[in-house]
N, C-alpha and C. Protein backbone atom coordinates (compact mmCIF):
# COMPACT_ATOMS: atom_id res chain seq x y z
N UNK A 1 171.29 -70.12 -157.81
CA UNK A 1 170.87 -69.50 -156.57
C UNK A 1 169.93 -70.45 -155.84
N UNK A 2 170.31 -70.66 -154.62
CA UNK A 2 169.67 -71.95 -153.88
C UNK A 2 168.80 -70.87 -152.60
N UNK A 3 167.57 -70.95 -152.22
CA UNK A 3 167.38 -70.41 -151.54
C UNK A 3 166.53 -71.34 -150.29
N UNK A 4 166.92 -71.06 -148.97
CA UNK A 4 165.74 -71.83 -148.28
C UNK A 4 164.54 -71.08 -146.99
N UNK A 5 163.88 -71.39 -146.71
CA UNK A 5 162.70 -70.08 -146.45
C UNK A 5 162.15 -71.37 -145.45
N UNK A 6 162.77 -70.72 -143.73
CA UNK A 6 161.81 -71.68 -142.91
C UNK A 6 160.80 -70.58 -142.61
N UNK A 7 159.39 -71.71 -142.22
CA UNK A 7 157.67 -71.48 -141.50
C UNK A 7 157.65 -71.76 -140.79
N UNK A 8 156.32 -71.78 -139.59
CA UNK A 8 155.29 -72.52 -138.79
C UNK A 8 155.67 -72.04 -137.52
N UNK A 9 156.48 -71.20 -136.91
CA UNK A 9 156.92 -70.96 -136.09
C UNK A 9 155.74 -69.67 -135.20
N UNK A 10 156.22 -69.82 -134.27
CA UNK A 10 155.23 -68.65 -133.32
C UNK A 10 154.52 -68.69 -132.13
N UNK A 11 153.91 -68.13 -131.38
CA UNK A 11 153.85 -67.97 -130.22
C UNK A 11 153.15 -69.54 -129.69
N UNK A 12 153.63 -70.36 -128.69
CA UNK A 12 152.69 -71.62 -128.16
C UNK A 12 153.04 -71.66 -126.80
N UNK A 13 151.92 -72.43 -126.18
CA UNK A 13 151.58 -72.73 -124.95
C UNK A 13 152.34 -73.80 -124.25
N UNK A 14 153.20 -73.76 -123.25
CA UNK A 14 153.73 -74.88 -122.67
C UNK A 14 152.72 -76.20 -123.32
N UNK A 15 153.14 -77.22 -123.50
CA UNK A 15 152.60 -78.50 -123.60
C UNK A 15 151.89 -78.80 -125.13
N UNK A 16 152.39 -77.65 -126.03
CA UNK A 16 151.34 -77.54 -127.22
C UNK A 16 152.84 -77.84 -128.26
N UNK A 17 152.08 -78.02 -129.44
CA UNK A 17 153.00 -78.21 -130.75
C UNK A 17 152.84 -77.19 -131.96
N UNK A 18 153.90 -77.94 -132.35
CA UNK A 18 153.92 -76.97 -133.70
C UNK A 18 154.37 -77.45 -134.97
N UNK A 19 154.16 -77.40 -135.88
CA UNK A 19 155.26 -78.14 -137.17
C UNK A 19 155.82 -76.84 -137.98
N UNK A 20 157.20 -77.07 -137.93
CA UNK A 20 158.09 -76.06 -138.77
C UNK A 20 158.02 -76.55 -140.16
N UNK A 21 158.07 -75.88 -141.25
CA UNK A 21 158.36 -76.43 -142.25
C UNK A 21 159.31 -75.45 -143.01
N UNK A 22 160.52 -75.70 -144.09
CA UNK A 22 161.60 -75.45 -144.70
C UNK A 22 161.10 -75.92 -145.90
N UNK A 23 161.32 -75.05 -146.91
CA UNK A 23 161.02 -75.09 -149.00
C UNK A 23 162.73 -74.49 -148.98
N UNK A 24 162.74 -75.64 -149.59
CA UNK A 24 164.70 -75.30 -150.09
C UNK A 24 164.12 -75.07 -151.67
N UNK A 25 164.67 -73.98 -152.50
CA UNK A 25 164.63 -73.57 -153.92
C UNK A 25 165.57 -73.05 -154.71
N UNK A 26 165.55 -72.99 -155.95
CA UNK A 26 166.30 -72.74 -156.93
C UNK A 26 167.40 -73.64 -157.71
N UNK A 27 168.71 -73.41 -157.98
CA UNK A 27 168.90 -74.32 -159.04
C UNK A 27 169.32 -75.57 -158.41
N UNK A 28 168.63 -76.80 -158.40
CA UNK A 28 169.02 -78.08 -157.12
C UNK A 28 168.34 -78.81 -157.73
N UNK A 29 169.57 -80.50 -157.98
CA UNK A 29 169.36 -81.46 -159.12
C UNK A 29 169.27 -82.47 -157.57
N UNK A 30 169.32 -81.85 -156.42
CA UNK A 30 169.84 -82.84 -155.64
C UNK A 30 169.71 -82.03 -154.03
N UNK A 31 169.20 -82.62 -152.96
CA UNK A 31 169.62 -82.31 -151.57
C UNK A 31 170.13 -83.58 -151.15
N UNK A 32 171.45 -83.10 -150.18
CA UNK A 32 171.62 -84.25 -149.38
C UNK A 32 171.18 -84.31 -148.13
N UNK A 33 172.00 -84.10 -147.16
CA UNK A 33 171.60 -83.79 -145.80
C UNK A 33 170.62 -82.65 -145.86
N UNK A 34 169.92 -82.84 -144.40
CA UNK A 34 169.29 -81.52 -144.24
C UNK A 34 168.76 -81.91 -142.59
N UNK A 35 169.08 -80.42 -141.49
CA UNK A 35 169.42 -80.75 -140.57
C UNK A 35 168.37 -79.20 -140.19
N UNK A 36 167.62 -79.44 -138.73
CA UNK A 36 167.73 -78.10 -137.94
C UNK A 36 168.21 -78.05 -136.90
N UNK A 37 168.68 -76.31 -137.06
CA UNK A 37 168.73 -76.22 -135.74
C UNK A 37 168.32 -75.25 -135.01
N UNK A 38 169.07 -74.86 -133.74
CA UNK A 38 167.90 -73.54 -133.33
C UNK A 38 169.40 -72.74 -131.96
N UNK A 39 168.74 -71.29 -132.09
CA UNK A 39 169.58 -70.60 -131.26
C UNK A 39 169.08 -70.18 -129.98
N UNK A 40 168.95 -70.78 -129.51
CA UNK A 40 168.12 -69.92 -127.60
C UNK A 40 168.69 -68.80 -127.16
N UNK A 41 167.72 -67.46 -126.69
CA UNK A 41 168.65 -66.37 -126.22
C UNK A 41 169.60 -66.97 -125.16
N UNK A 42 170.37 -66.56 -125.87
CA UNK A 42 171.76 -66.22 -124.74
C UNK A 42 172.37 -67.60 -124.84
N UNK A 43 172.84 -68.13 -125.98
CA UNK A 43 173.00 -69.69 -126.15
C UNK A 43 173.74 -69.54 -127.35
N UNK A 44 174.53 -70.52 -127.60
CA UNK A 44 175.00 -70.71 -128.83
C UNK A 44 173.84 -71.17 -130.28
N UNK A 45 174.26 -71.47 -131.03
CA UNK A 45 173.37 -72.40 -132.09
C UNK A 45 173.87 -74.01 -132.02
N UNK A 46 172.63 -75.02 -132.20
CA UNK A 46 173.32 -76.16 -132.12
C UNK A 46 172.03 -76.44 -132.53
N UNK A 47 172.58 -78.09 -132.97
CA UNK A 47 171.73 -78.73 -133.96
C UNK A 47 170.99 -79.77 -133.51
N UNK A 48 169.53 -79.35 -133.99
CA UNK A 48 168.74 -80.41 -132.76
C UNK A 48 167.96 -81.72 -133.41
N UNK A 49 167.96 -81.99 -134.92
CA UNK A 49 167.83 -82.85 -135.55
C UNK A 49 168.11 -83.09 -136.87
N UNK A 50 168.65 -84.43 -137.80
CA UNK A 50 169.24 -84.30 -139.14
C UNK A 50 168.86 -85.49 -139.81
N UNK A 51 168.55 -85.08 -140.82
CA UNK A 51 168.08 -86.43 -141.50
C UNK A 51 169.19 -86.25 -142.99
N UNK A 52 169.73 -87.71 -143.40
CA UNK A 52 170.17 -87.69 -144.12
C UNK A 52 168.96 -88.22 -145.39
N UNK A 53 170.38 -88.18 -146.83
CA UNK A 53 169.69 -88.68 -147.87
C UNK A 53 168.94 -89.90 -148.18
N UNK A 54 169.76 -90.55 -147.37
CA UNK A 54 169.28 -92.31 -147.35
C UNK A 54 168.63 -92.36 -145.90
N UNK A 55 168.13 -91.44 -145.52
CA UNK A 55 167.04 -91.91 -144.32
C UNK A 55 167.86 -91.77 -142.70
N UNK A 56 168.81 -91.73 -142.42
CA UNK A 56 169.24 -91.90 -141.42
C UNK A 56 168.57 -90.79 -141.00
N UNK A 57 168.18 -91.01 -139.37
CA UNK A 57 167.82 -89.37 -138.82
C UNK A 57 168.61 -89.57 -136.89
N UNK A 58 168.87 -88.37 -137.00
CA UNK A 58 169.53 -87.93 -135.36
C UNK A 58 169.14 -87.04 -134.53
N UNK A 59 169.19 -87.20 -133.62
CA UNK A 59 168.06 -86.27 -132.26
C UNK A 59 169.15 -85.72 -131.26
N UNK A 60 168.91 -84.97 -130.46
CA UNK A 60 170.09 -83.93 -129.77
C UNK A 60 169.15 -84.91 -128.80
N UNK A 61 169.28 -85.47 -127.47
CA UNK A 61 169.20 -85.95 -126.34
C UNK A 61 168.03 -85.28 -125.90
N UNK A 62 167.52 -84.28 -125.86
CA UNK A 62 166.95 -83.11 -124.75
C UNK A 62 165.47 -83.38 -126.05
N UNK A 63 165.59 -83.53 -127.07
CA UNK A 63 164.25 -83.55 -128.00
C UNK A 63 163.87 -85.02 -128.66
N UNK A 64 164.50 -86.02 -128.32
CA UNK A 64 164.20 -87.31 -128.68
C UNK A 64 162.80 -87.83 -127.85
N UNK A 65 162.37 -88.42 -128.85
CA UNK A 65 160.39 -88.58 -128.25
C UNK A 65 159.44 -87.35 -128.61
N UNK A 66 160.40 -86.14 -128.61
CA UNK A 66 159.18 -85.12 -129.16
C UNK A 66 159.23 -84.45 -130.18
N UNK A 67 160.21 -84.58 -131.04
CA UNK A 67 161.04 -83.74 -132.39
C UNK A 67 161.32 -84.74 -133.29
N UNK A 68 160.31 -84.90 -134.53
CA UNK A 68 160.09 -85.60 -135.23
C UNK A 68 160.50 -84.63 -136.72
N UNK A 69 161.86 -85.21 -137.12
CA UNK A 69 162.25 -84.46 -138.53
C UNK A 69 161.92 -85.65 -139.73
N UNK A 70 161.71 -84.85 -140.89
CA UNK A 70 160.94 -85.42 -141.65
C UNK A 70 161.61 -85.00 -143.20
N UNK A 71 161.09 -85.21 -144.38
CA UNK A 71 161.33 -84.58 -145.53
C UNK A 71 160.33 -84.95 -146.94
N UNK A 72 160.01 -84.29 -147.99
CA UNK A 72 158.95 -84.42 -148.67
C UNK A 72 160.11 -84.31 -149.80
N UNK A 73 160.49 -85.30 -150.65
CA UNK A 73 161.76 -84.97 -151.54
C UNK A 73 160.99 -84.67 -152.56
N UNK A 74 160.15 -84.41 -152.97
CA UNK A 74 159.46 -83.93 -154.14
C UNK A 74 159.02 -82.75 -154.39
N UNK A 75 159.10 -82.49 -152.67
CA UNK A 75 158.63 -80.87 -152.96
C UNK A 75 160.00 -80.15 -152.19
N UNK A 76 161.06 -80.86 -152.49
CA UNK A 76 162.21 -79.91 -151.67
C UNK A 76 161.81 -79.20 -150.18
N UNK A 77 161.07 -80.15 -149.48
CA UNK A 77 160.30 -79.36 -148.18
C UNK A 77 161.15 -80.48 -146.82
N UNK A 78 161.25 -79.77 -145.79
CA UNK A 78 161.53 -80.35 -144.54
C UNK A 78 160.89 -79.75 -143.67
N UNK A 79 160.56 -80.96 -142.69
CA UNK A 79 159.51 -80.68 -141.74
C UNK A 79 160.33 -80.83 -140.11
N UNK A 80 159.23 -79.98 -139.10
CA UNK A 80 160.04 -80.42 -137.96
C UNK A 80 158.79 -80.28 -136.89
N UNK A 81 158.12 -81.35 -136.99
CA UNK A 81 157.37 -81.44 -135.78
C UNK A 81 157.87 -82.01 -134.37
N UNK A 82 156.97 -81.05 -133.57
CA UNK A 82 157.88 -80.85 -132.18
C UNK A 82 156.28 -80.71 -131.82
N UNK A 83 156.44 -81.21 -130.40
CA UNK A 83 155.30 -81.68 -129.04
C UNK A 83 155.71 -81.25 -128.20
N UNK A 84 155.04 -81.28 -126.98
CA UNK A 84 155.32 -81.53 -125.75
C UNK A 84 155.99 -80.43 -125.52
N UNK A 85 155.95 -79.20 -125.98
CA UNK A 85 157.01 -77.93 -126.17
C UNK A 85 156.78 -77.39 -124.84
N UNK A 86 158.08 -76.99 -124.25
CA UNK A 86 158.72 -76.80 -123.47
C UNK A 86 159.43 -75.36 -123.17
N UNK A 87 159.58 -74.24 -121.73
CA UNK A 87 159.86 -73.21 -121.80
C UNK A 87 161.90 -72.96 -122.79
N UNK A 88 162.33 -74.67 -122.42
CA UNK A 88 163.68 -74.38 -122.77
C UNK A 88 163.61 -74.77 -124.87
N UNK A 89 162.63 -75.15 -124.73
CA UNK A 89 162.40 -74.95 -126.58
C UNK A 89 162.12 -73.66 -127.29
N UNK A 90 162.41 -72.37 -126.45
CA UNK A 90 161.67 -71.19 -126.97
C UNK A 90 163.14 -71.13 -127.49
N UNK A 91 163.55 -70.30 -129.19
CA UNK A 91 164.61 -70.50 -130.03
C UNK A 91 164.15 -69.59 -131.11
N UNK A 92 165.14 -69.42 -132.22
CA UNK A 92 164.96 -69.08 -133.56
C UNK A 92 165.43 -70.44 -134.15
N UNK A 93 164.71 -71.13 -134.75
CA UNK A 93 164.95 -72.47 -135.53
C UNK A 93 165.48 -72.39 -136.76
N UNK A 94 166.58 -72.98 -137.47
CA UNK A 94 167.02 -72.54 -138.41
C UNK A 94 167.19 -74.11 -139.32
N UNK A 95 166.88 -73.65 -140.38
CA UNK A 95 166.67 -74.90 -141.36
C UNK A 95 168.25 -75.02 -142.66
N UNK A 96 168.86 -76.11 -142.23
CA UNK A 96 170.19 -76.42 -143.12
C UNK A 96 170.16 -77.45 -143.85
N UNK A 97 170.79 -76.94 -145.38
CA UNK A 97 170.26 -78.12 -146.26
C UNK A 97 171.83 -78.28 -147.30
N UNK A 98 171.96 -79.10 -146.96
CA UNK A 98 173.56 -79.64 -147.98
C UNK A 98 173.38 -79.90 -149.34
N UNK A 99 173.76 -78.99 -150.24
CA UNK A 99 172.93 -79.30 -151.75
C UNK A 99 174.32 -79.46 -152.66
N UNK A 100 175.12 -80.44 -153.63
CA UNK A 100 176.01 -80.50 -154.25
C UNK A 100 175.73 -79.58 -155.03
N UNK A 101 177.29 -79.11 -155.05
CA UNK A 101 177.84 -78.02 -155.95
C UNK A 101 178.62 -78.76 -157.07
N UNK A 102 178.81 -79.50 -157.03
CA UNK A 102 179.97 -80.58 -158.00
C UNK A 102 180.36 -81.41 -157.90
N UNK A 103 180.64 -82.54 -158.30
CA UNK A 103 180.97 -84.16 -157.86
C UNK A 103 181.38 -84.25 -156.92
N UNK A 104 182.35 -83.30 -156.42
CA UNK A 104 182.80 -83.56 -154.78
C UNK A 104 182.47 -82.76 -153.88
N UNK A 105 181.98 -81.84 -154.35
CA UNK A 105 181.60 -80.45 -152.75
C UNK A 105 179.71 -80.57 -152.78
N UNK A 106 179.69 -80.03 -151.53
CA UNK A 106 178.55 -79.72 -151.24
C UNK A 106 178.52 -77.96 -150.43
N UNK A 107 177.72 -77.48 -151.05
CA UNK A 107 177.32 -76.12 -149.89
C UNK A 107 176.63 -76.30 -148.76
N UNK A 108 176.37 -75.54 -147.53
CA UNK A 108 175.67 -75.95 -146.68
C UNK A 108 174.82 -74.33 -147.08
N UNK A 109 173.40 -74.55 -147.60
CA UNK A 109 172.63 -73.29 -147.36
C UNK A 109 171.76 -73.09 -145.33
N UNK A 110 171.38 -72.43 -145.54
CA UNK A 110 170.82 -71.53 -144.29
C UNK A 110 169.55 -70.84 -144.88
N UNK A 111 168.20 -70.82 -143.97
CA UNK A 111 167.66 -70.07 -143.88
C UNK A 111 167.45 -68.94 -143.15
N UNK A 112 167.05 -67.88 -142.98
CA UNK A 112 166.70 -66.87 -142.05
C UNK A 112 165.82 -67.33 -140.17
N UNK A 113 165.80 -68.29 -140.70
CA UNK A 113 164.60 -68.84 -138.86
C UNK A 113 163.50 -68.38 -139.16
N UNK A 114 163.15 -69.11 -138.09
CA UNK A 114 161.95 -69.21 -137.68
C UNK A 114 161.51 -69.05 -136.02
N UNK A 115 160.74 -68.16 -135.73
CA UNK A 115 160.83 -68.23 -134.02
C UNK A 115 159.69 -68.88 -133.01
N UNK A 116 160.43 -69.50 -132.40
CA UNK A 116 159.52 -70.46 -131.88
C UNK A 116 159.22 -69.83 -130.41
N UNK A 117 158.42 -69.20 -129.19
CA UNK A 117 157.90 -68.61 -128.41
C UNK A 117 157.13 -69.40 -127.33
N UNK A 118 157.59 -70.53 -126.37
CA UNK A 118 156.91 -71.31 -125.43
C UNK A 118 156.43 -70.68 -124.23
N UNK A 119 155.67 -70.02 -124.06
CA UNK A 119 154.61 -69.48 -122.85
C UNK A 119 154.09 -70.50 -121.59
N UNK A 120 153.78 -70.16 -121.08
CA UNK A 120 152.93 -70.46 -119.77
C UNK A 120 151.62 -70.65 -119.56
């Protein structure tokens, strides 16, 4: 049972930050990828940054310069600091983590979100 549980989320002020953080748990010899993303009312879900195992990391266009994804492989934790927050950053952020199931598959787990709230 793999479980992952995103934080840090909640009400902020145009121009203010926040750091999300994701604890992926249970039985896991291994994460690979691990990616967030986030759903805006009335929007699809799409993925706004991903860092792989070997370091590679990717930015959705609209958050590059202010969405800094991260990972703590020791403590199964991913981070997602974000700046400069913005009324079109208000979302439920959702934390995805690719954990092998067997020499060749991987699952993609999901957490529940996290809600992020950009004010005025």
């Amino acid at each position: 049972q793999v479980k992952v549980a995103e934080s840090g989320g909640g009400p902020v002020q145009a121009g203010g930050s926040l750091r999300l953080s994701c604890v992926i748990s249970g039985d896991i010899y291994k994460i690979n990828d691990v990616s967030w993303y986030r759903r805006a009312p009335g929007k699809q879900r799409e993925v706004v940054a991903s860092l792989s195992s070997g370091g590679m990391v990717n930015y959705i266009e609209s958050v590059k310069g202010r969405f800094t994804i991260s990972r703590d492989h020791a403590k199964n934790t991913v981070f997602l600091a974000i700046n400069t927050l913005n009324h079109e950053d208000t979302a439920v952020y959702f934390c995805n983590a690719a954990v092998p199931v067997s020499p060749h598959y991987e699952y993609n787990y999901w957490g529940h979100g996290t809600q992020v709230t950009v004010s005025s």
